[in-house]
PDB file of N, CA and C in Angstrom:
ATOM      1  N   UNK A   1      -2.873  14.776   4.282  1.00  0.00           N
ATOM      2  CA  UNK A   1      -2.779  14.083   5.547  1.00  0.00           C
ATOM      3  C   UNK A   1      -1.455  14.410   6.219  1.00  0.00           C
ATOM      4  N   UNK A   2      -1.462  14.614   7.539  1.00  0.00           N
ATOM      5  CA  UNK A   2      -0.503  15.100   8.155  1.00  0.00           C
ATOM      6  C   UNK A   2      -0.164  13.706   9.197  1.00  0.00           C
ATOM      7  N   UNK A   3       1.276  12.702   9.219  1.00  0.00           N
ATOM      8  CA  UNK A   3       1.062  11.467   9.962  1.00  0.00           C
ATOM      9  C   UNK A   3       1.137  11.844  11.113  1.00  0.00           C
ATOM     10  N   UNK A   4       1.961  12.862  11.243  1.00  0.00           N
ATOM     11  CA  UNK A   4       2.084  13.390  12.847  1.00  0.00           C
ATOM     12  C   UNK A   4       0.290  13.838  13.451  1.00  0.00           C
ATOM     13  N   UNK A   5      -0.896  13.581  13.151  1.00  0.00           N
ATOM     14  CA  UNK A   5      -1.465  13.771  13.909  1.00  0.00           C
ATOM     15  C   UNK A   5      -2.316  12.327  14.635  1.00  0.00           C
ATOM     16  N   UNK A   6      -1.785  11.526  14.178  1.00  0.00           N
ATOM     17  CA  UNK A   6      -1.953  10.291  13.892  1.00  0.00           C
ATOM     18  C   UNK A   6      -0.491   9.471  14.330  1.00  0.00           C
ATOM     19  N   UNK A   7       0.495   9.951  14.584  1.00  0.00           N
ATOM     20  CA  UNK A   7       1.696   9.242  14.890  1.00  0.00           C
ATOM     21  C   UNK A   7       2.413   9.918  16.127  1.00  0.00           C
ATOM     22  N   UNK A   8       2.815   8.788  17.084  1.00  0.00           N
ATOM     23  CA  UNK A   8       3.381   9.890  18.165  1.00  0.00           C
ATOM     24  C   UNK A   8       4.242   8.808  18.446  1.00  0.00           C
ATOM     25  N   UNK A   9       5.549   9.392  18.972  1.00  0.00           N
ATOM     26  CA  UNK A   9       7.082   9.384  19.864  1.00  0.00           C
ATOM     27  C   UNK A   9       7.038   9.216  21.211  1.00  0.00           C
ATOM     28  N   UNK A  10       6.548   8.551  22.178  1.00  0.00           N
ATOM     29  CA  UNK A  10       7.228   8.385  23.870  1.00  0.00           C
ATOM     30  C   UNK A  10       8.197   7.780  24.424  1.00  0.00           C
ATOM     31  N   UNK A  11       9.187   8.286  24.590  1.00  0.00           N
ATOM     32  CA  UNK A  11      10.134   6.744  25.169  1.00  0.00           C
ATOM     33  C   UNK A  11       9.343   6.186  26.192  1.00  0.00           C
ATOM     34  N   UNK A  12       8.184   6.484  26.970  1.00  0.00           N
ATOM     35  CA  UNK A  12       7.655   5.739  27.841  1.00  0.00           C
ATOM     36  C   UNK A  12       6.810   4.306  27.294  1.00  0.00           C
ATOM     37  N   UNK A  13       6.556   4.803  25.893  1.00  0.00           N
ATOM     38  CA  UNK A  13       5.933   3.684  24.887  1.00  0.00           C
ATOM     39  C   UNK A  13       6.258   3.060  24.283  1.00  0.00           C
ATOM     40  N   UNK A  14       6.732   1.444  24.325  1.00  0.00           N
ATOM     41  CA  UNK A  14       6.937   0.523  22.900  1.00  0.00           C
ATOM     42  C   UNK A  14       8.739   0.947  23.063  1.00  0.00           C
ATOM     43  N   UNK A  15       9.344   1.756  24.176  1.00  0.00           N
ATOM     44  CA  UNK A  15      10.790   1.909  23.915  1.00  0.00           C
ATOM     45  C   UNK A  15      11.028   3.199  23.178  1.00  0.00           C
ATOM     46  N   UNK A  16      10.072   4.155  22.696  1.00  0.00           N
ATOM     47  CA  UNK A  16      10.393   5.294  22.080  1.00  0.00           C
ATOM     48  C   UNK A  16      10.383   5.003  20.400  1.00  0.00           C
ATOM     49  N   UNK A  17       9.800   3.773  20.028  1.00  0.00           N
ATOM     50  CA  UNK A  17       9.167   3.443  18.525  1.00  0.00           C
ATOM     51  C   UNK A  17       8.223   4.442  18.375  1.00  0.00           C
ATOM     52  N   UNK A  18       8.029   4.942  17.200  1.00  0.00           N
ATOM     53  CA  UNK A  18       6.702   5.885  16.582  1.00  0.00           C
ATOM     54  C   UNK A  18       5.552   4.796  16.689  1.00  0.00           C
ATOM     55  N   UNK A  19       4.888   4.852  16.943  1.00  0.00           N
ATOM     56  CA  UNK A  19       2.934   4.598  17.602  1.00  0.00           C
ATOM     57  C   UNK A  19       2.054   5.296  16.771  1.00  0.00           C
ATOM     58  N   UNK A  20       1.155   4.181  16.972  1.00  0.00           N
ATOM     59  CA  UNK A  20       0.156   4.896  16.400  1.00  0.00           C
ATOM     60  C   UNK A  20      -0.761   5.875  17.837  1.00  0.00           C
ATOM     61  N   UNK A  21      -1.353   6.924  17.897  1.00  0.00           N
ATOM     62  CA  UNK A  21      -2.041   7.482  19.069  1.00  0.00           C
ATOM     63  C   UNK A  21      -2.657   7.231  19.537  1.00  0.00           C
ATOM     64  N   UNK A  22      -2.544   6.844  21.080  1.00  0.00           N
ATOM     65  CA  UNK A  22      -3.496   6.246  21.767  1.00  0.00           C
ATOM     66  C   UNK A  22      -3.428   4.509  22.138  1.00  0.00           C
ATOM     67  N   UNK A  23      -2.373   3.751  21.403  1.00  0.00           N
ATOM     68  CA  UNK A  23      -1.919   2.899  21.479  1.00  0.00           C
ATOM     69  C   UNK A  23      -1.077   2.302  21.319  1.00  0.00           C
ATOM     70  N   UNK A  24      -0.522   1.216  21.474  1.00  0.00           N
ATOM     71  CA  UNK A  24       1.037   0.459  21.637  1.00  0.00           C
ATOM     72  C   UNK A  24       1.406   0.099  20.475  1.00  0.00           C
ATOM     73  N   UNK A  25       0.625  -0.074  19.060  1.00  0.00           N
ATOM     74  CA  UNK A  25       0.881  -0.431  18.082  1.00  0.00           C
ATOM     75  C   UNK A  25       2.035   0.222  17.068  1.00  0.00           C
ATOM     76  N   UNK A  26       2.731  -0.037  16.758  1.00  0.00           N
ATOM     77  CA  UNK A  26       4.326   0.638  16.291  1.00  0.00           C
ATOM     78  C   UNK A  26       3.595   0.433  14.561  1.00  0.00           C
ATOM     79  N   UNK A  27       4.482   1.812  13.975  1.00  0.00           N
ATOM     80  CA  UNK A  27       4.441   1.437  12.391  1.00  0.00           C
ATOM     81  C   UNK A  27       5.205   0.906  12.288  1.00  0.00           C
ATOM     82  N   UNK A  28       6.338   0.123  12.802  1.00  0.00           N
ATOM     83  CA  UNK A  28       7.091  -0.721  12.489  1.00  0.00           C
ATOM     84  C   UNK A  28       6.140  -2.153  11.977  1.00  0.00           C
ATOM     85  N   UNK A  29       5.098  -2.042  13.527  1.00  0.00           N
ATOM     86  CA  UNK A  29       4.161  -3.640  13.059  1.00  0.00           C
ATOM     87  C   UNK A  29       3.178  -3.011  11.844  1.00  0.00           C
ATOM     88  N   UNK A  30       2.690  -2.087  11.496  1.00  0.00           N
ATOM     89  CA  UNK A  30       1.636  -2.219  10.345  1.00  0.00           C
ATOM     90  C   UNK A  30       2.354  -2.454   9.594  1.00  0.00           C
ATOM     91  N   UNK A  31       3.320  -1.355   9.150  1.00  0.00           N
ATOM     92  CA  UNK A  31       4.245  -1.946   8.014  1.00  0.00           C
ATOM     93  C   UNK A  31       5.127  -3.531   7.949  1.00  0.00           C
ATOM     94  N   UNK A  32       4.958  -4.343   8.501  1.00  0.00           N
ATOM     95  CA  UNK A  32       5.525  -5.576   8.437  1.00  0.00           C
ATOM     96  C   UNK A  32       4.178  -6.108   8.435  1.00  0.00           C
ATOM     97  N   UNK A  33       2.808  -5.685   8.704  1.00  0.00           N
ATOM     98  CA  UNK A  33       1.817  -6.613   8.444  1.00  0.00           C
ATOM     99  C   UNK A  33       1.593  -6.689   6.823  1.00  0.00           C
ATOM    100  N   UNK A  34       1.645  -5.356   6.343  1.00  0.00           N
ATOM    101  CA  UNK A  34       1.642  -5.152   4.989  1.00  0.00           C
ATOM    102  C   UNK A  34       3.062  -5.896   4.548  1.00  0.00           C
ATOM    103  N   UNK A  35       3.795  -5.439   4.750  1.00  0.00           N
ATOM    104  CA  UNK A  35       4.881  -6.043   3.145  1.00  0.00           C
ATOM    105  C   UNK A  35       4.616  -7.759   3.520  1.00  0.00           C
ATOM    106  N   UNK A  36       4.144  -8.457   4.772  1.00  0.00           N
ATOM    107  CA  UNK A  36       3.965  -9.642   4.707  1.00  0.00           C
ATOM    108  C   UNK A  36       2.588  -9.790   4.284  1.00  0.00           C
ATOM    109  N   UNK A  37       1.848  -9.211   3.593  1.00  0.00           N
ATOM    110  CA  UNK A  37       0.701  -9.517   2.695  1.00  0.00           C
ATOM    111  C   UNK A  37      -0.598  -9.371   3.210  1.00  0.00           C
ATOM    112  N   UNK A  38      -0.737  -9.019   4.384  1.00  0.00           N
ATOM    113  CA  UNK A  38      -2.150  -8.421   5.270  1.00  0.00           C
ATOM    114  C   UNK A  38      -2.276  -7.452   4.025  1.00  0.00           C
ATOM    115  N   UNK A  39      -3.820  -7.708   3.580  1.00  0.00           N
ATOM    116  CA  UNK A  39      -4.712  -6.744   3.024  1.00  0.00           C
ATOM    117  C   UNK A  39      -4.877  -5.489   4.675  1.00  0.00           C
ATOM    118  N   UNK A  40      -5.572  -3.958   4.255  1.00  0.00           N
ATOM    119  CA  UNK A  40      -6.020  -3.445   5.204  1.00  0.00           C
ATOM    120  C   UNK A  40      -7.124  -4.061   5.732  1.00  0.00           C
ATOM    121  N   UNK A  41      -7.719  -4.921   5.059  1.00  0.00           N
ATOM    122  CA  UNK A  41      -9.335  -5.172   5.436  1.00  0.00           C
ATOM    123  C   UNK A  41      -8.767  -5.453   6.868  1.00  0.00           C
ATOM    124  N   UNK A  42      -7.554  -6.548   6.053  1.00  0.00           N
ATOM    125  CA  UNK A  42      -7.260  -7.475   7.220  1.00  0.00           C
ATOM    126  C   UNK A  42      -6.625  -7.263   8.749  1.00  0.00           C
ATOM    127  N   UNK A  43      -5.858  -5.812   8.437  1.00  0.00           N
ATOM    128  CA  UNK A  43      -5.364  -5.482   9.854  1.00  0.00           C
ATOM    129  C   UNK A  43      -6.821  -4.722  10.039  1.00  0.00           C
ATOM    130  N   UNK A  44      -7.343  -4.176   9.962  1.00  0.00           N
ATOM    131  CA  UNK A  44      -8.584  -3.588  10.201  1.00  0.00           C
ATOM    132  C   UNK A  44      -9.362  -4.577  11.373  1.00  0.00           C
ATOM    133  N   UNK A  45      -9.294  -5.235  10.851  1.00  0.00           N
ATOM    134  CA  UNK A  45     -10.447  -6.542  11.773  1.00  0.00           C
ATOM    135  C   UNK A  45      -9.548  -7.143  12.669  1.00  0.00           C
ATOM    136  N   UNK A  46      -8.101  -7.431  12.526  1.00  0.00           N
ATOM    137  CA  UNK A  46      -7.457  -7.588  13.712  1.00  0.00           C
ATOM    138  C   UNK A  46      -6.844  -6.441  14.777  1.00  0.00           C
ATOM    139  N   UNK A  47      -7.847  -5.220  14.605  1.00  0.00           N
ATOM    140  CA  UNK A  47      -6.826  -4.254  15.143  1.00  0.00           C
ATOM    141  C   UNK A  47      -8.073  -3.611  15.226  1.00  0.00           C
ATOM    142  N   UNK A  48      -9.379  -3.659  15.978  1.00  0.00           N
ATOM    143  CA  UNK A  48     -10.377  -2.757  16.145  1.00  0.00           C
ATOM    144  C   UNK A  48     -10.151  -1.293  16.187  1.00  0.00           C
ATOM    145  N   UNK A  49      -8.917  -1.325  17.268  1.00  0.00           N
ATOM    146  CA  UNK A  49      -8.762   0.527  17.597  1.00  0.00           C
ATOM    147  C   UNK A  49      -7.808   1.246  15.912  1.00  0.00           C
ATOM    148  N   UNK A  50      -7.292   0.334  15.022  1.00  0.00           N
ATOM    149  CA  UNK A  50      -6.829   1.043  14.067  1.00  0.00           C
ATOM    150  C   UNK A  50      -8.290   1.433  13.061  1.00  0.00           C
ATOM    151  N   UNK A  51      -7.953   2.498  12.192  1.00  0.00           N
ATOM    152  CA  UNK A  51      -8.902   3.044  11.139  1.00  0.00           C
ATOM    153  C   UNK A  51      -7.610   3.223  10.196  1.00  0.00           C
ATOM    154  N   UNK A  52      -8.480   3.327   9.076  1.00  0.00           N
ATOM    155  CA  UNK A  52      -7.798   3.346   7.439  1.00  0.00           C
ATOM    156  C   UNK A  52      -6.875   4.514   7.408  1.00  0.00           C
ATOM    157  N   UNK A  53      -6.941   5.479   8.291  1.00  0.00           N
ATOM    158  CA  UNK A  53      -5.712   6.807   8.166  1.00  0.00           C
ATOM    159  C   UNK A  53      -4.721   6.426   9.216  1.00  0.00           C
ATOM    160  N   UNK A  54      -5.262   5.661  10.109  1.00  0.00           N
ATOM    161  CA  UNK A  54      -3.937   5.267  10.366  1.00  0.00           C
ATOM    162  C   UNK A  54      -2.782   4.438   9.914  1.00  0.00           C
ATOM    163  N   UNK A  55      -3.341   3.335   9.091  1.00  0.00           N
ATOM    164  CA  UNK A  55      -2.224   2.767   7.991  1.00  0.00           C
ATOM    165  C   UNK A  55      -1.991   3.855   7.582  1.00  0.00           C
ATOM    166  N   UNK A  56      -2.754   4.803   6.514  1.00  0.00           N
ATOM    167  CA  UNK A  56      -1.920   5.857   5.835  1.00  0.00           C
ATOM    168  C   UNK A  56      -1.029   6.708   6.246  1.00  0.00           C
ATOM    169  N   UNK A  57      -1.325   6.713   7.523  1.00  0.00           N
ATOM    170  CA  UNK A  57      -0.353   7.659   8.278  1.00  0.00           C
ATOM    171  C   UNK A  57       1.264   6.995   8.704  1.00  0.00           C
ATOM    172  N   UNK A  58       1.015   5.260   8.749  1.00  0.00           N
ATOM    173  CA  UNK A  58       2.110   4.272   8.788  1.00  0.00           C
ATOM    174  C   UNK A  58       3.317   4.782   7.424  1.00  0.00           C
ATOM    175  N   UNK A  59       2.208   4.743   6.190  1.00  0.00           N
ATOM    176  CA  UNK A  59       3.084   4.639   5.219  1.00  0.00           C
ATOM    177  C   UNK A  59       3.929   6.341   4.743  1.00  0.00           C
ATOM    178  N   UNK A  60       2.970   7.220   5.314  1.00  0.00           N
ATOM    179  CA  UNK A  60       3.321   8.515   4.825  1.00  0.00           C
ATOM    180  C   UNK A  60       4.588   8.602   5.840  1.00  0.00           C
ATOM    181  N   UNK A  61       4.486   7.938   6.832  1.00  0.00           N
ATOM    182  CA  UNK A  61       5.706   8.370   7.838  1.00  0.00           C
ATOM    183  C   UNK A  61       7.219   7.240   7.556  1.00  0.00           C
ATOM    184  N   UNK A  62       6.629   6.662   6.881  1.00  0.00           N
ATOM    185  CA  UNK A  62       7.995   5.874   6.585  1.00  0.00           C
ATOM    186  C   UNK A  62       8.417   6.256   4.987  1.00  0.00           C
ATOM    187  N   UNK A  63       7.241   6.603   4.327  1.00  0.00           N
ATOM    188  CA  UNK A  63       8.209   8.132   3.046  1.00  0.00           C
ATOM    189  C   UNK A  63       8.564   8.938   3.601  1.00  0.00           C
ATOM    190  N   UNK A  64       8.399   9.693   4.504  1.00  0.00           N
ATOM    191  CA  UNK A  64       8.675  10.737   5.372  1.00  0.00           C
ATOM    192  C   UNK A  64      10.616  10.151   5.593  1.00  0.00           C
ATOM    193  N   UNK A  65      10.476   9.471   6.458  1.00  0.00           N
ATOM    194  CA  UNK A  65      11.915   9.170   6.857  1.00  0.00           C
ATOM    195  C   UNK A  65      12.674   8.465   6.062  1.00  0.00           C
ATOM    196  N   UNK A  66      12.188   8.005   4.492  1.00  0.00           N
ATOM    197  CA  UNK A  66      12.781   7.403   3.844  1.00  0.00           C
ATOM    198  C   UNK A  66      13.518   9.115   2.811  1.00  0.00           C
ATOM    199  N   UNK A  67      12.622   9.233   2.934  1.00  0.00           N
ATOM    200  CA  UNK A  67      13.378  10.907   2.403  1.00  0.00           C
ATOM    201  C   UNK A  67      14.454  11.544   2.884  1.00  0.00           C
ATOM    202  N   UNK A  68      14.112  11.462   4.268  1.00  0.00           N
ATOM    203  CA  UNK A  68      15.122  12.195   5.321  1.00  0.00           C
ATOM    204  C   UNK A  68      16.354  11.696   5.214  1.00  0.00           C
ATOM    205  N   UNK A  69      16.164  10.501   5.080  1.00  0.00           N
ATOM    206  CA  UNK A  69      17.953   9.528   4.991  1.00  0.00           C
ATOM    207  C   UNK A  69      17.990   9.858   3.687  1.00  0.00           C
ATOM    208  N   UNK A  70      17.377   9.740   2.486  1.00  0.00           N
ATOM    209  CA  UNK A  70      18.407   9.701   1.919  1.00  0.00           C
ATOM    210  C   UNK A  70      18.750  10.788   0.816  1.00  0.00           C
ATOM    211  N   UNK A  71      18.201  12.039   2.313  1.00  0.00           N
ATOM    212  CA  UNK A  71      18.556  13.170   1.691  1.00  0.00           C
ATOM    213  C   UNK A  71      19.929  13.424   2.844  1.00  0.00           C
ATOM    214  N   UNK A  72      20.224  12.888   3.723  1.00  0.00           N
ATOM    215  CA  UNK A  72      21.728  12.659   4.444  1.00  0.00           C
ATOM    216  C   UNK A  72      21.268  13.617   5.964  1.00  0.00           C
ATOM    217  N   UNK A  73      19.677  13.589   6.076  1.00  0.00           N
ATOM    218  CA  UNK A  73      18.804  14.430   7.018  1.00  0.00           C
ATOM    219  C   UNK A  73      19.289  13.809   8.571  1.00  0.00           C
ATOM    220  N   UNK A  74      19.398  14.444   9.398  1.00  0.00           N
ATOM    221  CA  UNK A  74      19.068  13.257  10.623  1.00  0.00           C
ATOM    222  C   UNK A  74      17.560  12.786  11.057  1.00  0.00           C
ATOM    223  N   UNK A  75      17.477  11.288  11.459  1.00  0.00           N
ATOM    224  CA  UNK A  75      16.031  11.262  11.676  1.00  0.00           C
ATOM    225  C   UNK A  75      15.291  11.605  12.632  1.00  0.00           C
TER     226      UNK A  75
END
């Protein structure tokens, strides 16, 4: 899985937060739905336009940049 096809950058969007495509939803919010205990079922059903690769694409992109730092990368 590649998150970048599934994750996009606008400063015109959300302030220039990474998005999911096609909508306003930030991996900042999936990932805070998860570590606060949302099953996927559960963002699933509150989030019609998300599908199951797009969480995955939430989490691959925040290993992604968790790498980058703290390999001393810029992000």
């Amino acid at each position: 899985m590649r998150f970048e096809d599934y994750i996009t950058i606008s400063p015109d969007v959300r302030s220039g937060k990474p998005c999911i495509k096609g909508t306003r939803i930030t991996v900042a919010d999936v990932l805070e739905y998860l570590a606060g205990g949302m099953t996927e079922a559960q963002i699933l059903a509150d989030f019609p336009a998300l599908k199951p690769e797009h969480i995955r694409a939430c989490l691959a992109f925040a290993a992604a940049r968790e790498r980058r730092l703290a390999s001393g990368s810029a992000v």
